[in-house]
C-alpha atoms as a PDB file:
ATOM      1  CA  UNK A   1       0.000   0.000   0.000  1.00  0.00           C
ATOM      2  CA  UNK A   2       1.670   3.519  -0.628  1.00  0.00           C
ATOM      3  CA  UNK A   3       1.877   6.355   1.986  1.00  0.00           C
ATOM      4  CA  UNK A   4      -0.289   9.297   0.253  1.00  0.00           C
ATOM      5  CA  UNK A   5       1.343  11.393   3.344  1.00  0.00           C
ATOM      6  CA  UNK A   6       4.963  11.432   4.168  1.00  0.00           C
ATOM      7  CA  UNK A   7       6.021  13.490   7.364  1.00  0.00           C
ATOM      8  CA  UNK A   8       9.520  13.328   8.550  1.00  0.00           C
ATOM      9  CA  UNK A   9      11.272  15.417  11.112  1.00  0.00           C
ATOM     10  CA  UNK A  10       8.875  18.341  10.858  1.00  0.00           C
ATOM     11  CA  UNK A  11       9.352  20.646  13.156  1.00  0.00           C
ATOM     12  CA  UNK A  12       7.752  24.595  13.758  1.00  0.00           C
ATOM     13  CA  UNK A  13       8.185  27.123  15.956  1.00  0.00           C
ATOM     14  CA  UNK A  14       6.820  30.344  16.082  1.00  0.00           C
ATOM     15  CA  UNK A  15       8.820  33.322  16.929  1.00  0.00           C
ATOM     16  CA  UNK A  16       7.629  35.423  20.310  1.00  0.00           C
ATOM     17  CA  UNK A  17       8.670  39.014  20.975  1.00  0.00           C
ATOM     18  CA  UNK A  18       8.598  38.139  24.758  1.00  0.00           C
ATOM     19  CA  UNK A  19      10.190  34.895  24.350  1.00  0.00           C
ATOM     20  CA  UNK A  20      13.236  35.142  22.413  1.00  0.00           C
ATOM     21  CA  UNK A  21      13.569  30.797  21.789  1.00  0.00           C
ATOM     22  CA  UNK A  22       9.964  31.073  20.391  1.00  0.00           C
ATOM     23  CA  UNK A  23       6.895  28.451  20.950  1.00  0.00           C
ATOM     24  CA  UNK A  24       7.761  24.853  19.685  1.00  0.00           C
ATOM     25  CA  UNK A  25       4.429  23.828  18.391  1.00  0.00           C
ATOM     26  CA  UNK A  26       5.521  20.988  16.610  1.00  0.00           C
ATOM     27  CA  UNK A  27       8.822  18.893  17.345  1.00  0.00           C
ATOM     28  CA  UNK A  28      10.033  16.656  14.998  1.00  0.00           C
ATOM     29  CA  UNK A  29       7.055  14.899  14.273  1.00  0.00           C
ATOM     30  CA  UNK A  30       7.121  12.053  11.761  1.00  0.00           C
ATOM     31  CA  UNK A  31       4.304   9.703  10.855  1.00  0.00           C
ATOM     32  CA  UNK A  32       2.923   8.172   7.241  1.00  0.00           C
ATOM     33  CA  UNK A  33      -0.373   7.641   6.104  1.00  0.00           C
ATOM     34  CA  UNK A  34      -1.372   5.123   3.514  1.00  0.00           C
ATOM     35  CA  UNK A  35      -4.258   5.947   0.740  1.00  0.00           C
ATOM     36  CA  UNK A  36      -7.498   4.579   0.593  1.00  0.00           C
ATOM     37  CA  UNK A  37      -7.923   5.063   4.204  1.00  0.00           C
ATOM     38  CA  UNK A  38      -9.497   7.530   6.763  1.00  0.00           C
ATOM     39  CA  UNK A  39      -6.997   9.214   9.132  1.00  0.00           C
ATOM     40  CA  UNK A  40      -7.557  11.054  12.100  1.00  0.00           C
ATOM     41  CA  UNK A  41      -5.323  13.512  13.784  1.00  0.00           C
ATOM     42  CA  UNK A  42      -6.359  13.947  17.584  1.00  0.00           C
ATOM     43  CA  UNK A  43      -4.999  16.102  20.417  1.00  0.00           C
ATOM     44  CA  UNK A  44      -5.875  18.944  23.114  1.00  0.00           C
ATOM     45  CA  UNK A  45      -6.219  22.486  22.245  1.00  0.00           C
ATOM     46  CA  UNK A  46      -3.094  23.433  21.209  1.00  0.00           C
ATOM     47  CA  UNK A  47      -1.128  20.540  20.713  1.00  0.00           C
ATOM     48  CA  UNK A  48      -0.359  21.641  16.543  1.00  0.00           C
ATOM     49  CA  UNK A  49      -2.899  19.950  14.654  1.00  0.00           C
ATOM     50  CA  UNK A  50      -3.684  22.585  12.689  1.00  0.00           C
ATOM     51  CA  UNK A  51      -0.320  23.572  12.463  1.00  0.00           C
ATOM     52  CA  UNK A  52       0.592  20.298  10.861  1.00  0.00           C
ATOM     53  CA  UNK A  53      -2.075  20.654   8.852  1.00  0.00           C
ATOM     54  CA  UNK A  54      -1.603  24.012   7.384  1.00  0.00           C
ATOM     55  CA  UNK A  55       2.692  22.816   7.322  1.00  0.00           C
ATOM     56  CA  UNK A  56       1.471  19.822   5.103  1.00  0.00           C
ATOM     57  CA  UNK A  57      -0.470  22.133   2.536  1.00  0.00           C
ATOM     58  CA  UNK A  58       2.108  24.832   2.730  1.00  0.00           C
ATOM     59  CA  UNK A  59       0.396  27.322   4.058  1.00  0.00           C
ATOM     60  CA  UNK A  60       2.442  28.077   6.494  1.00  0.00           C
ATOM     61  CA  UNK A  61       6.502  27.660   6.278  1.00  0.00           C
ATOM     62  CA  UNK A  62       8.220  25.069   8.384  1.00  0.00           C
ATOM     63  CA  UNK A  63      11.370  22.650   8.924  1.00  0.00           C
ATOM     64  CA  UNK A  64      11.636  18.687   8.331  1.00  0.00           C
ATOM     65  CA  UNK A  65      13.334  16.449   6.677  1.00  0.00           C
ATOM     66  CA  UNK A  66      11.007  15.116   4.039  1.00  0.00           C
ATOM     67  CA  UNK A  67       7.259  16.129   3.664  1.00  0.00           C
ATOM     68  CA  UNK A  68       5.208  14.449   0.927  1.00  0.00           C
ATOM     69  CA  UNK A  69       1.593  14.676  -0.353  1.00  0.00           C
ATOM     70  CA  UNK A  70       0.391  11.653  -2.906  1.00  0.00           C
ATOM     71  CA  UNK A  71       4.360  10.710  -3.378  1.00  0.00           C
ATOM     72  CA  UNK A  72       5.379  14.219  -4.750  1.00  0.00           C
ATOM     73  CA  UNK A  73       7.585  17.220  -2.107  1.00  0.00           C
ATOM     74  CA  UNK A  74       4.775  19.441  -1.263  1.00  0.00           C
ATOM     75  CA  UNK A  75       6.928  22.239  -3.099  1.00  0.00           C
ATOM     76  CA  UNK A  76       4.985  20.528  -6.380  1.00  0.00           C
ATOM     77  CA  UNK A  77       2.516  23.019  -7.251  1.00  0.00           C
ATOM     78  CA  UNK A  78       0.798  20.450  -9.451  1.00  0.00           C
ATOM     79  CA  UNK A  79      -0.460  18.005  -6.196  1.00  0.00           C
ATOM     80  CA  UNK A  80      -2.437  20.819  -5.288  1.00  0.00           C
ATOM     81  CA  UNK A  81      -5.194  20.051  -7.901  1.00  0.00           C
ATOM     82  CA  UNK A  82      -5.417  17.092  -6.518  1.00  0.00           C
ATOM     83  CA  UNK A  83      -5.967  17.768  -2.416  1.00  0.00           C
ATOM     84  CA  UNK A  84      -9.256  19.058  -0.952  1.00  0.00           C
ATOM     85  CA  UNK A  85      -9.227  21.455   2.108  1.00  0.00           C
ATOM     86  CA  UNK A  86     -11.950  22.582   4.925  1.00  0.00           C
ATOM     87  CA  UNK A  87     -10.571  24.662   6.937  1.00  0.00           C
ATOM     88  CA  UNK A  88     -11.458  25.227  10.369  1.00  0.00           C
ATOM     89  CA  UNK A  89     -13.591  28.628  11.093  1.00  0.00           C
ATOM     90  CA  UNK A  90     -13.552  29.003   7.687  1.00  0.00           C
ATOM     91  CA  UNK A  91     -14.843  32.232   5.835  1.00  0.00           C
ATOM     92  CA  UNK A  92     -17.076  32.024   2.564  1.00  0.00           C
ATOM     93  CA  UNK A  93     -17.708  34.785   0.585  1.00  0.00           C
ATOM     94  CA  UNK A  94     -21.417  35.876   2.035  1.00  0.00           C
ATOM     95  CA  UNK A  95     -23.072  37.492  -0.968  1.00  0.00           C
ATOM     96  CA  UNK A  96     -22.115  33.999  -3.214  1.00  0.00           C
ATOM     97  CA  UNK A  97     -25.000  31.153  -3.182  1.00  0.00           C
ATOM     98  CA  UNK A  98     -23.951  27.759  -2.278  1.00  0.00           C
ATOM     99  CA  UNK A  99     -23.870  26.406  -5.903  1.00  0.00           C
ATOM    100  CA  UNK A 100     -21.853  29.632  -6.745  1.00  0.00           C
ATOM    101  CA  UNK A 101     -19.290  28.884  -4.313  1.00  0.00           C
ATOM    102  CA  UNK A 102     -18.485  25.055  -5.741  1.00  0.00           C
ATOM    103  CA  UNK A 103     -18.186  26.836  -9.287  1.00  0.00           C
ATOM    104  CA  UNK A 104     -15.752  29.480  -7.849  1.00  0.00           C
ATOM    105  CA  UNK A 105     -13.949  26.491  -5.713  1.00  0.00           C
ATOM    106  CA  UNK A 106     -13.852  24.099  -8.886  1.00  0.00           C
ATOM    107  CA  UNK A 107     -12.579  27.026 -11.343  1.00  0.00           C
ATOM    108  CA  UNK A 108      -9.706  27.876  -8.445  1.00  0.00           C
ATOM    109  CA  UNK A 109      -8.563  23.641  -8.392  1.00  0.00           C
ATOM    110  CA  UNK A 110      -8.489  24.112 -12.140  1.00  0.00           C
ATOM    111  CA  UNK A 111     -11.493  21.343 -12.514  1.00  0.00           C
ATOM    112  CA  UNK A 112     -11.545  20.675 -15.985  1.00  0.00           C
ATOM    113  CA  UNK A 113     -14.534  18.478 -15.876  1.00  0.00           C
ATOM    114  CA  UNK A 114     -17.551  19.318 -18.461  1.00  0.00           C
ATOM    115  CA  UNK A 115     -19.967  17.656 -15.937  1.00  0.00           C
ATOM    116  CA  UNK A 116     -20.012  20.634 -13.508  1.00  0.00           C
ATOM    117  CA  UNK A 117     -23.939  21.146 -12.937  1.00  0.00           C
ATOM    118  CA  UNK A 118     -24.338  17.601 -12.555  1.00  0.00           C
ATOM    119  CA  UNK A 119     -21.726  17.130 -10.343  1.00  0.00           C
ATOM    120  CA  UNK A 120     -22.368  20.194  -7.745  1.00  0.00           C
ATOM    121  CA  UNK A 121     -25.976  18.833  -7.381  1.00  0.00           C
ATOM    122  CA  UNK A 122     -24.939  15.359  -6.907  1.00  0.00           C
ATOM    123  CA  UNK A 123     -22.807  16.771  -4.325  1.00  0.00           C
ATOM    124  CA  UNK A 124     -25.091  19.318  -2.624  1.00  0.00           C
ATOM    125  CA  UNK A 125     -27.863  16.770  -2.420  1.00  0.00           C
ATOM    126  CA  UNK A 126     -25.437  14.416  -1.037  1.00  0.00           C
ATOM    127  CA  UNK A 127     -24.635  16.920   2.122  1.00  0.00           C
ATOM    128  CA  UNK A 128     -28.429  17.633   2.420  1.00  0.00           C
ATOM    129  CA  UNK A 129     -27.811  21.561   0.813  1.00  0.00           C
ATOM    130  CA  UNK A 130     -29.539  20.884  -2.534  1.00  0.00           C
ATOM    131  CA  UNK A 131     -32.487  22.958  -2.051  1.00  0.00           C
ATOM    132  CA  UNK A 132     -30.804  25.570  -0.650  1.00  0.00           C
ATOM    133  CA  UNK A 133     -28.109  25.892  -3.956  1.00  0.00           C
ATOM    134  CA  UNK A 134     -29.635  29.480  -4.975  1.00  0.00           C
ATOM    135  CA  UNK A 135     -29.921  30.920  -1.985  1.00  0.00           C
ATOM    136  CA  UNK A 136     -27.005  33.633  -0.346  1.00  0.00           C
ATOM    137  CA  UNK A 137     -24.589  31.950   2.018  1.00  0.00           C
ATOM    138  CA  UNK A 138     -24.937  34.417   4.517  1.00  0.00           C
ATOM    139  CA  UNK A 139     -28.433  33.265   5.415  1.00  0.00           C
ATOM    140  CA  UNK A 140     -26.722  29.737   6.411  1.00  0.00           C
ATOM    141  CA  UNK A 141     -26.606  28.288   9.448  1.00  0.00           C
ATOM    142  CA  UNK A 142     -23.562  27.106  11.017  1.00  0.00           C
ATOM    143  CA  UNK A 143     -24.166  23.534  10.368  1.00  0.00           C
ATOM    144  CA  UNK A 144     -25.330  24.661   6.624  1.00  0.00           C
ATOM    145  CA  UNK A 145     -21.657  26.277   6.158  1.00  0.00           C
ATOM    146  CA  UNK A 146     -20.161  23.124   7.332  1.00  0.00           C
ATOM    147  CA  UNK A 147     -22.542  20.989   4.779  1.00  0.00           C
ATOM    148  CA  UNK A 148     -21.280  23.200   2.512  1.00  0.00           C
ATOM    149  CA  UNK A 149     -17.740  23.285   3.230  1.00  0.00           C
ATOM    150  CA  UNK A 150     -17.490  19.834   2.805  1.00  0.00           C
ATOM    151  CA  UNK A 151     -18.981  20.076  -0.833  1.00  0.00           C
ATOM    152  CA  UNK A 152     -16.490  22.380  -1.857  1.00  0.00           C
ATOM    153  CA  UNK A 153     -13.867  20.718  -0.523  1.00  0.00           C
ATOM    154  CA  UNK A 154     -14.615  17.721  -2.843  1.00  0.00           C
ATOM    155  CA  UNK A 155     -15.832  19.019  -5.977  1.00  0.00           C
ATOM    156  CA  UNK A 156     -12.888  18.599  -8.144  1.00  0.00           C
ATOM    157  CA  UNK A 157     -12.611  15.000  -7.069  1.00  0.00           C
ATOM    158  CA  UNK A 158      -9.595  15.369  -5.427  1.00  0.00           C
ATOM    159  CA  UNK A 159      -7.277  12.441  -4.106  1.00  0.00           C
ATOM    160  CA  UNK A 160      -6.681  13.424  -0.767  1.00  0.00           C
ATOM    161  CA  UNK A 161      -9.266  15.463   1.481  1.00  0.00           C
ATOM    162  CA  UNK A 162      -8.059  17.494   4.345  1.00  0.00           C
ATOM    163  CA  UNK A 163     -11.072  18.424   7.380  1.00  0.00           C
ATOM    164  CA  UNK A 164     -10.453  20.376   9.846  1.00  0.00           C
ATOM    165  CA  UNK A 165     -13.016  20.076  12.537  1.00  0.00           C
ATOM    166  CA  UNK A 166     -15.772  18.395   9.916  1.00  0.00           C
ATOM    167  CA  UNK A 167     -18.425  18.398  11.692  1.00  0.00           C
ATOM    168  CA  UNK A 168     -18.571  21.621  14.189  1.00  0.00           C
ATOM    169  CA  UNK A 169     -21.608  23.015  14.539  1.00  0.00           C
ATOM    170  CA  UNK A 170     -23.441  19.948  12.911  1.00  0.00           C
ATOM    171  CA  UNK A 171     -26.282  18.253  14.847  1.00  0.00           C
ATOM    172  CA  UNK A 172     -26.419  14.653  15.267  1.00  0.00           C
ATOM    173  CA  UNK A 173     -28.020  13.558  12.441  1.00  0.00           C
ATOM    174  CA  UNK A 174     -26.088  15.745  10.501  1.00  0.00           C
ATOM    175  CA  UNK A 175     -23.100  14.358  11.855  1.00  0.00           C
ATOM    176  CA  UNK A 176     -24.083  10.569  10.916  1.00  0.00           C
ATOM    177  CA  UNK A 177     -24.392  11.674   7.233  1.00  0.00           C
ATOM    178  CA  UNK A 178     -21.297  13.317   7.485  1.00  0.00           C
ATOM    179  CA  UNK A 179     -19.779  10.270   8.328  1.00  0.00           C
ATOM    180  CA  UNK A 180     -21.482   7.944   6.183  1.00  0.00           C
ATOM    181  CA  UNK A 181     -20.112  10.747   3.173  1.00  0.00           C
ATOM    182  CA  UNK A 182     -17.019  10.265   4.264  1.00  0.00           C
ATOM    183  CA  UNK A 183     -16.951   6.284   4.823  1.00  0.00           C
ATOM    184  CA  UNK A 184     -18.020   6.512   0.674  1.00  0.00           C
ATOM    185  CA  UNK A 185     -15.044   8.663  -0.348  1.00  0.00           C
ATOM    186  CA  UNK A 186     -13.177   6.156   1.566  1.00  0.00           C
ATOM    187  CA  UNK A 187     -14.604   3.623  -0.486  1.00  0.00           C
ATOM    188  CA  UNK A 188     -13.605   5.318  -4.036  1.00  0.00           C
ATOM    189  CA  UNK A 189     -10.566   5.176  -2.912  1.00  0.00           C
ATOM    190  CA  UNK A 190     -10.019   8.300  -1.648  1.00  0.00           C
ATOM    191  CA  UNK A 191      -7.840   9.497   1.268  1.00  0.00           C
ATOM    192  CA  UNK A 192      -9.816  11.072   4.102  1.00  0.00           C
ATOM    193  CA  UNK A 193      -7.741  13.000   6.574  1.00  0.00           C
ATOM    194  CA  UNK A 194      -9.773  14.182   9.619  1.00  0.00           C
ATOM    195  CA  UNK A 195      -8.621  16.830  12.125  1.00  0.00           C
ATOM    196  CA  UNK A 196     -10.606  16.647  15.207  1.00  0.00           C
ATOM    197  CA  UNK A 197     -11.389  16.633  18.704  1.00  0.00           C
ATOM    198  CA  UNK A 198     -15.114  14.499  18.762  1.00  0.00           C
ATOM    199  CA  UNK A 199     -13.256  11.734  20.136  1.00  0.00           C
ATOM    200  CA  UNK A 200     -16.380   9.224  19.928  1.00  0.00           C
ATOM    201  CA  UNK A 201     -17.337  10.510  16.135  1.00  0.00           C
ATOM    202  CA  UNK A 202     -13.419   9.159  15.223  1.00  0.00           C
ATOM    203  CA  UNK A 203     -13.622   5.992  17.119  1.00  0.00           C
ATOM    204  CA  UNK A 204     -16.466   5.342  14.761  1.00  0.00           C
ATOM    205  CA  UNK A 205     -15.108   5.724  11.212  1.00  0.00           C
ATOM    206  CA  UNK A 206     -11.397   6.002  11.419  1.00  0.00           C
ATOM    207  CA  UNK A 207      -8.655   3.248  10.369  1.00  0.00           C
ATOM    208  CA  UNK A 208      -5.741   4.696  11.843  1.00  0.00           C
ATOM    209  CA  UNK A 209      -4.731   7.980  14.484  1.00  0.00           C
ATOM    210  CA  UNK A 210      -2.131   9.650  15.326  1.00  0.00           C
ATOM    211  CA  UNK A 211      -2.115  11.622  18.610  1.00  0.00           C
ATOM    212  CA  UNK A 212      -0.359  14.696  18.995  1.00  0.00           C
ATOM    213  CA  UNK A 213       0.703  16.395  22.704  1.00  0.00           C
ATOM    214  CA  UNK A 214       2.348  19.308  23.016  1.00  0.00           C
ATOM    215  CA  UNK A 215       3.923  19.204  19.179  1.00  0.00           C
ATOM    216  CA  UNK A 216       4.847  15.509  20.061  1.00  0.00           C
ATOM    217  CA  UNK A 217       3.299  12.578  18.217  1.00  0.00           C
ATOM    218  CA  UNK A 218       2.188  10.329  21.142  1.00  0.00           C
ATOM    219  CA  UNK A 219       0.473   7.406  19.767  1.00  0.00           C
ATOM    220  CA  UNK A 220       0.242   6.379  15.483  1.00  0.00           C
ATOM    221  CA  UNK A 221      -1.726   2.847  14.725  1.00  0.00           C
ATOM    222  CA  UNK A 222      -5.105   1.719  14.768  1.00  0.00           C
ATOM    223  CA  UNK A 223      -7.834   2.245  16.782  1.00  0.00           C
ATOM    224  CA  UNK A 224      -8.574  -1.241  17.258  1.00  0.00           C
ATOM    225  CA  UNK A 225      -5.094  -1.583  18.764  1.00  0.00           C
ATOM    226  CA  UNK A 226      -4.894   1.484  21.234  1.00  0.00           C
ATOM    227  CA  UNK A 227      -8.578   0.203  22.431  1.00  0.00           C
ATOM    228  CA  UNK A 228      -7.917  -3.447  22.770  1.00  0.00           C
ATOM    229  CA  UNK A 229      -6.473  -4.574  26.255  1.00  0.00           C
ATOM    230  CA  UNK A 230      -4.661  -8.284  24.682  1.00  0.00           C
ATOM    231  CA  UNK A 231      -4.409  -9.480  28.269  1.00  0.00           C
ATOM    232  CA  UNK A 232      -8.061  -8.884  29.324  1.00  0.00           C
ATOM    233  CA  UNK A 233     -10.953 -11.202  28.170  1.00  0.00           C
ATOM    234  CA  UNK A 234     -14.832 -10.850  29.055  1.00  0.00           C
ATOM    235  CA  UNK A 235     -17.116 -14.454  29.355  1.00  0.00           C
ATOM    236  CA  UNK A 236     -20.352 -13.994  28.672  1.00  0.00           C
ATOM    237  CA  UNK A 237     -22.682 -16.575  30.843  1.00  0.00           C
ATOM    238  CA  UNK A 238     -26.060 -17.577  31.113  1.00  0.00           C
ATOM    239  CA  UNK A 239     -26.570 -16.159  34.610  1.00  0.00           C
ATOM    240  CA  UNK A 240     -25.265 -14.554  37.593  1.00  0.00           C
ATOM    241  CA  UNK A 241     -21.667 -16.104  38.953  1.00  0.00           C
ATOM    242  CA  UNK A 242     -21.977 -17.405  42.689  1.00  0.00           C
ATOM    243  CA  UNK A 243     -19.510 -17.659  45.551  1.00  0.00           C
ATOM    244  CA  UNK A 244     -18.592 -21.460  44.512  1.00  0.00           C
ATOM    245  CA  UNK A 245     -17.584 -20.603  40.599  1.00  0.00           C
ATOM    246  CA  UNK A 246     -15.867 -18.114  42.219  1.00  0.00           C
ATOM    247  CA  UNK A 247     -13.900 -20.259  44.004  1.00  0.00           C
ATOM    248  CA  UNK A 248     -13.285 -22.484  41.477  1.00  0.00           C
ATOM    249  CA  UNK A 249     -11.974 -19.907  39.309  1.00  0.00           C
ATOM    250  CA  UNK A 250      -9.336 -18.904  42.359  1.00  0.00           C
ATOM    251  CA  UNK A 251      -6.552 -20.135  40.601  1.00  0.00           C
ATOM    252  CA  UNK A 252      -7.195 -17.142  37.506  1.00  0.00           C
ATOM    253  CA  UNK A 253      -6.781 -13.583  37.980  1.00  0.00           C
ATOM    254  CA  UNK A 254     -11.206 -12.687  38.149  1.00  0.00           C
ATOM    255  CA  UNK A 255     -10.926  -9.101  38.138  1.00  0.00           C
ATOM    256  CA  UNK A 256     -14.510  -8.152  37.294  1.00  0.00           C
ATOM    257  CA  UNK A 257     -18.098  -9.866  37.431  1.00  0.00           C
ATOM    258  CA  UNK A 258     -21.548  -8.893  36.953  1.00  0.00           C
ATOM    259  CA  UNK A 259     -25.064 -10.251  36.566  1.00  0.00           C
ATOM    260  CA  UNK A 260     -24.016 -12.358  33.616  1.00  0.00           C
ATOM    261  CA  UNK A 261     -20.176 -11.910  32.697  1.00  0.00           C
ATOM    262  CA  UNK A 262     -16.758 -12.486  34.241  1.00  0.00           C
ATOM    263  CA  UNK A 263     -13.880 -11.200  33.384  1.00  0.00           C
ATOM    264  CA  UNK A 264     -10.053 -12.541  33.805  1.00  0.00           C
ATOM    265  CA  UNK A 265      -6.885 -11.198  32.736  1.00  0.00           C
ATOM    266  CA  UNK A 266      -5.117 -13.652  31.267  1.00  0.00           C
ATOM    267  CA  UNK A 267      -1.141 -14.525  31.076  1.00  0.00           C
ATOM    268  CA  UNK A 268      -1.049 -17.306  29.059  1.00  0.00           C
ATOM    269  CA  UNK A 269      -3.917 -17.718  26.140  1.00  0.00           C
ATOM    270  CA  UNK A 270      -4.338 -21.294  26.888  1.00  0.00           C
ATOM    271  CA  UNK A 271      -5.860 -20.112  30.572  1.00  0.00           C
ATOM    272  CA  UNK A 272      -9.104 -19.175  28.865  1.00  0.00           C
ATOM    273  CA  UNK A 273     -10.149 -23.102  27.376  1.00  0.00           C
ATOM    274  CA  UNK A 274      -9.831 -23.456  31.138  1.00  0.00           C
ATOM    275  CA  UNK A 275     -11.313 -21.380  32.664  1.00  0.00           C
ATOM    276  CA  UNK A 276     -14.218 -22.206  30.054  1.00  0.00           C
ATOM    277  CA  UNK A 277     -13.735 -26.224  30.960  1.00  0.00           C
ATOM    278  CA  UNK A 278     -14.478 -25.080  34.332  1.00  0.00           C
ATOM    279  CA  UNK A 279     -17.644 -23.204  33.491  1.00  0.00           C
ATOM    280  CA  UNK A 280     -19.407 -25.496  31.459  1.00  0.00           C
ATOM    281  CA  UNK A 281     -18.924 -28.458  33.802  1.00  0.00           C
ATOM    282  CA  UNK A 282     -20.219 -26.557  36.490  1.00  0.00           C
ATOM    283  CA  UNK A 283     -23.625 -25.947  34.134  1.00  0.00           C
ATOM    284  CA  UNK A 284     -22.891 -22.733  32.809  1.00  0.00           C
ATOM    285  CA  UNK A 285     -23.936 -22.276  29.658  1.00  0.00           C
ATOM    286  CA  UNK A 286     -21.275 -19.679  27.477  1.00  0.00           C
ATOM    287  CA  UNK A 287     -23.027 -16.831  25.456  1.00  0.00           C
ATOM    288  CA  UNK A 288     -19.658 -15.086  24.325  1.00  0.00           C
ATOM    289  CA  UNK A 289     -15.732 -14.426  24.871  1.00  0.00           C
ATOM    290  CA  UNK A 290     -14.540 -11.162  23.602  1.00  0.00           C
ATOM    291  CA  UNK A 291     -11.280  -9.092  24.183  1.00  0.00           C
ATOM    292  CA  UNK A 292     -12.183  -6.091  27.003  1.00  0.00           C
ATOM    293  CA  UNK A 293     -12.046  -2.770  25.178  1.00  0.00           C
ATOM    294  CA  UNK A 294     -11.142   0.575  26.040  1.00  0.00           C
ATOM    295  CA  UNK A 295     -12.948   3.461  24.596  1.00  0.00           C
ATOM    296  CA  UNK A 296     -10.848   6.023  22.727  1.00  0.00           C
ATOM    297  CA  UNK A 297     -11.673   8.930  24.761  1.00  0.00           C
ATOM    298  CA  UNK A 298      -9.834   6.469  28.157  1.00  0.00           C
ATOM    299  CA  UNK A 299      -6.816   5.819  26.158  1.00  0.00           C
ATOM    300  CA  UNK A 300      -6.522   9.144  24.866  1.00  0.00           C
ATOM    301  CA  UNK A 301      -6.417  10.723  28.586  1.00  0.00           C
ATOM    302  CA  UNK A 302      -4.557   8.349  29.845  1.00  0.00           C
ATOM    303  CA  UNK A 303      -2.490   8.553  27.157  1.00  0.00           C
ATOM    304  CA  UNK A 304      -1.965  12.419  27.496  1.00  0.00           C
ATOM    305  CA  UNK A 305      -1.402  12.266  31.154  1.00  0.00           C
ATOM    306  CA  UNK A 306       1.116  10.595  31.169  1.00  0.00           C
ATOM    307  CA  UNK A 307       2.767  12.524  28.740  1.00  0.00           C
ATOM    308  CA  UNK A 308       2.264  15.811  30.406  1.00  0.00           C
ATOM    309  CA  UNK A 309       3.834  13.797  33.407  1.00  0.00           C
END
């Protein structure tokens, strides 16, 4: 699989008249992301996300090593044509209507397509805004804007899709069609790169994270492996455990147990056909086994604790 982004060794600080050595916001930072997938970059307020962002699409000036977008130095004028952007806070021209907007967006990305009515309405009906294509965007709503924003920032069919902060503003609903838009980009093939702080919306949708504290990357993998405790494993039972499974289960490490579920943590994986054996001949019946699970917003504290420690 190839990396669509390439960061290595990127590092920005921004000059302070009352402190001469500047702010570091980011310090040599260095992570890859492969295409096809949907990327989140989490962190507190203030730990550079939207630094790196705005580093990555050049619109700010910093130092690393090697920075690439979709296998070409970000220097290359040309990969720009090819990269979406919503910005965060981002400022539309009021007295343009929303279908205006993805013609002025398109013509500025070069578009070249013929199919440009088609494809703005496929889009804007696709982010709920179709009805609302003629009228002025400064009647919109804040969760409009953001409906919007994400039309524009896909109308040329680019590649690779910067977010920042996707769905601010957007209510609940409007957030699940956000994220089933983006889960279909994904699907093209696209390359969805989400800057965000909705911890829970990003457990939901995203392959892989990277975690950013104070300019530091923390954490970079999957989800599924931050989340997943390997050494912690919930049984599912048919009803409530009593004081004599209990004690038959001494020799295992019970460190949980509720009206229908135990759970052990494990050193060896052969404990749990054990600890099963001893269930089921003492006429329980097992309903499940599963891995215990942390959610993202627990690892991510606990995470950043410890850093700030």
């Amino acid at each position: 699989m190839n990396n669509v982004i390439e960061i290595k060794g990127l590092t920005k600080i921004y000059s302070s008249g009352l402190n001469r050595q500047g702010v570091k916001a980011l310090d040599n930072v260095s992570f890859n992301v492969p295409e096809g997938i949907i990327f989140s970059l989490l962190g507190p307020n203030g730990a550079g996300k939207t630094t790196l962002v705005k580093a990555l699409l050049g619109i700010i000036q910093a130092e690393y090593e090697e920075m690439n977008l979709l296998g070409k130095p970000i220097t290359e004028i040309s990969i720009k044509e090819k990269v979406g952007y919503l910005p965060e806070n981002h400022k539309f021209p009021p007295y343009l209507t929303g279908q205006q907007l993805l013609k002025f967006t398109a013509e500025l990305c070069n578009y070249q397509g013929n199919d440009f009515k088609e494809r703005s309405e496929f889009l804007l009906k696709k982010v709920k805004m179709l009805k609302w294509k003629k009228t002025k965007i400064k009647t919109y709503s804040k969760g409009m804007l953001q409906r919007l924003g994400l039309a524009q920032a896909v109308i040329h069919n680019p590649d690779l899709i910067f977010l920042d902060e996707p769905t601010d503003g957007v209510d609940p609903i409007g957030r699940k069609e956000i994220r089933d838009f983006l889960v279909e980009l994904k699907n093209e093939g696209k390359t969805v790169f989400i800057n965000s702080h909705l911890l829970s919306e990003v457990e939901l949708i995203s392959d892989s994270i990277a975690i950013l504290n104070k300019g530091k990357v923390v954490y970079s993998g999957s989800v599924e492996a931050l989340t997943t405790s390997k050494e912690t494993y919930e049984v599912e039972i048919n009803k409530k455990p009593d004081d004599y499974i209990l004690y038959k289960l001494k020799d295992f490490n019970v460190i949980e147990t509720g009206e229908n579920k135990i759970s052990f943590k494990i050193e060896r994986e052969e404990e749990i056909n054990r600890i099963m054996d001893i269930l089921r001949e003492n006429n329980f019946v097992i309903l499940g086994l599963n891995r215990k699970k942390s959610s993202l917003e627990d690892k991510f504290i606990s995470l950043v604790q410890r850093t700030d420690d």
